[in-house]
Protein backbone atom coordinates (compact mmCIF):
# COMPACT_ATOMS: atom_id res chain seq x y z
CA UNK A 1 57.14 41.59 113.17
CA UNK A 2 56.27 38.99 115.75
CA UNK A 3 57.29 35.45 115.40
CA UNK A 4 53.76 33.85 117.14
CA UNK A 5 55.52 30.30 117.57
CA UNK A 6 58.58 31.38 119.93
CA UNK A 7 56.86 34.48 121.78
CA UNK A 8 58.33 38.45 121.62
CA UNK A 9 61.66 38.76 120.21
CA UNK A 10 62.88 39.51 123.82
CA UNK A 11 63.02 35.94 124.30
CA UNK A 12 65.75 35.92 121.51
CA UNK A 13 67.74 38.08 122.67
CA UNK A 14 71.28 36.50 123.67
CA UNK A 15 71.64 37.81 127.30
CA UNK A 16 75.53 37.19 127.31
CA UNK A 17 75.96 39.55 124.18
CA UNK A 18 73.29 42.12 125.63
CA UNK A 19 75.18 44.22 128.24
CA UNK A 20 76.04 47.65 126.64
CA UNK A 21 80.14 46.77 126.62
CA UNK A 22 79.88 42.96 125.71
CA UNK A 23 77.19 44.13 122.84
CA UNK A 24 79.93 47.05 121.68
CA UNK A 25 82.83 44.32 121.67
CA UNK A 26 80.73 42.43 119.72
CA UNK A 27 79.93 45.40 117.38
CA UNK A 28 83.28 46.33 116.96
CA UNK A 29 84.56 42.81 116.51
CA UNK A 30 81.95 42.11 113.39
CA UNK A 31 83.24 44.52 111.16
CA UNK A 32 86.60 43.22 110.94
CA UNK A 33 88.44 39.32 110.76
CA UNK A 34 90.61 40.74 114.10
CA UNK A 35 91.36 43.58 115.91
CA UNK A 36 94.21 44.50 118.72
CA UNK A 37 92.88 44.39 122.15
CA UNK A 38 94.32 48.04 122.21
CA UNK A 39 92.03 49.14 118.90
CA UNK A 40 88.65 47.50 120.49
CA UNK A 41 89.62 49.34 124.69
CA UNK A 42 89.59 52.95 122.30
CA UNK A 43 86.90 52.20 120.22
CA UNK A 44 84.78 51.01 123.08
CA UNK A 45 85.64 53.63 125.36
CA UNK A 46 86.66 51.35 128.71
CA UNK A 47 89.95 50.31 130.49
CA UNK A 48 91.64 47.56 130.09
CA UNK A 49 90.72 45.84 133.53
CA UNK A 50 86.96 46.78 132.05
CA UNK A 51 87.61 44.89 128.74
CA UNK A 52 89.71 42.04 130.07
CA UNK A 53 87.02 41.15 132.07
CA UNK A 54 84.56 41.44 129.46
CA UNK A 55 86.38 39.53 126.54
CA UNK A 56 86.51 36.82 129.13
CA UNK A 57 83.71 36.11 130.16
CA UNK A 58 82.25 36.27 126.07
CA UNK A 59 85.67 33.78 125.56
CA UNK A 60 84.20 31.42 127.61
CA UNK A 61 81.19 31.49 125.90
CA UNK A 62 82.91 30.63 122.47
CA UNK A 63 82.19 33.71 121.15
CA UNK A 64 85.26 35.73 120.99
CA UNK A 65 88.69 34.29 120.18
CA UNK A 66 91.59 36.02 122.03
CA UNK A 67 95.13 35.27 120.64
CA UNK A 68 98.44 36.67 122.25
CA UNK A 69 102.33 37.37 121.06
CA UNK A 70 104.24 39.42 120.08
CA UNK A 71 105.28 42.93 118.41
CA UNK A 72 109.11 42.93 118.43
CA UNK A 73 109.27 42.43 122.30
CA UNK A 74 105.89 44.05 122.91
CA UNK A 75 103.12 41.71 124.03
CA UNK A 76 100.58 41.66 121.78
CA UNK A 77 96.72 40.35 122.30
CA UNK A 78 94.38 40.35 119.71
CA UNK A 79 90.65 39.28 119.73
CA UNK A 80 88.23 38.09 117.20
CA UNK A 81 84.92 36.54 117.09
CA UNK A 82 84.29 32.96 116.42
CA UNK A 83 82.03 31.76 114.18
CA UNK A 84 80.05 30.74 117.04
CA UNK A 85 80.04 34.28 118.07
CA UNK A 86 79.30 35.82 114.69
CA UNK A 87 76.26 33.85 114.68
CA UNK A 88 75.03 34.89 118.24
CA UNK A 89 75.51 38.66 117.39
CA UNK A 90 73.89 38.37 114.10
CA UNK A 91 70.59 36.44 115.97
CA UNK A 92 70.76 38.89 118.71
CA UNK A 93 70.84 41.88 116.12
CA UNK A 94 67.78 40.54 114.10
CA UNK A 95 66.28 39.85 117.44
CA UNK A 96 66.64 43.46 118.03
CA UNK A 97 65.56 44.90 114.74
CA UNK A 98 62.36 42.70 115.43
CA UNK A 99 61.61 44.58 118.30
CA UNK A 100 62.32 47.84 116.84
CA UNK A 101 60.18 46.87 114.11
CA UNK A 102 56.53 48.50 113.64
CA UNK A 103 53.85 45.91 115.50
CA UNK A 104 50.77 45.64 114.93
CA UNK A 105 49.07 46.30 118.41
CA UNK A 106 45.21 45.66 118.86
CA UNK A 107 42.94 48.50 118.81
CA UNK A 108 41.79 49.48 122.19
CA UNK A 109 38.06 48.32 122.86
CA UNK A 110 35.24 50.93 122.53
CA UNK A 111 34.22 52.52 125.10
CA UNK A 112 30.55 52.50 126.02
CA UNK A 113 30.98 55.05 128.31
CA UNK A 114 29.15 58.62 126.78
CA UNK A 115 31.28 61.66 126.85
């Protein structure tokens, strides 16, 4: 499904959310309203230095939401995405599934060449 008036879907694509960790934050972070920083390092699969950098750099993009206190005397962070963010991940997904979508390609011009 190309969209004539803005180009390929590529163009779409958010490139903030589309490195493979920031997009799996971002994944992980739409399914629920908030999640411990803890919860998203394990369901990601990176470290914390990995993640802290990460969540950063999308929190200063709006799009994620990081929170910290405290569990008893435990620090605490937890992250969530703004709405901001829930609308850039939802516009980079469709972006996506636009791409991944069947196209239409031209058929390749006959050849006048005999066999």
């Amino acid at each position: 499904m190309s969209d004539l008036a803005t180009g390929h879907a590529r163009h779409r694509l958010d490139e903030v959310i589309h490195a493979p960790v920031r997009f799996s934050i971002m994944a992980a972070l739409a399914q629920v309203d908030e999640a411990e920083f803890a919860a998203v390092r394990d369901a990601v699969e990176v470290s914390d230095s990995v993640l802290s950098r990460q969540v950063s750099l999308l929190e200063s993009h709006r799009y994620v939401h990081v929170k910290k206190g405290y569990v008893g005397k435990r620090p605490r962070t937890w992250l969530s995405l703004t709405k901001t963010g829930r609308q850039a991940y939802a516009a980079h997904l469709a972006a996506l599934r636009d791409i991944a979508s069947p196209t239409t390609l031209p058929p390749p011009p006959s050849s006048t060449i005999d066999q």
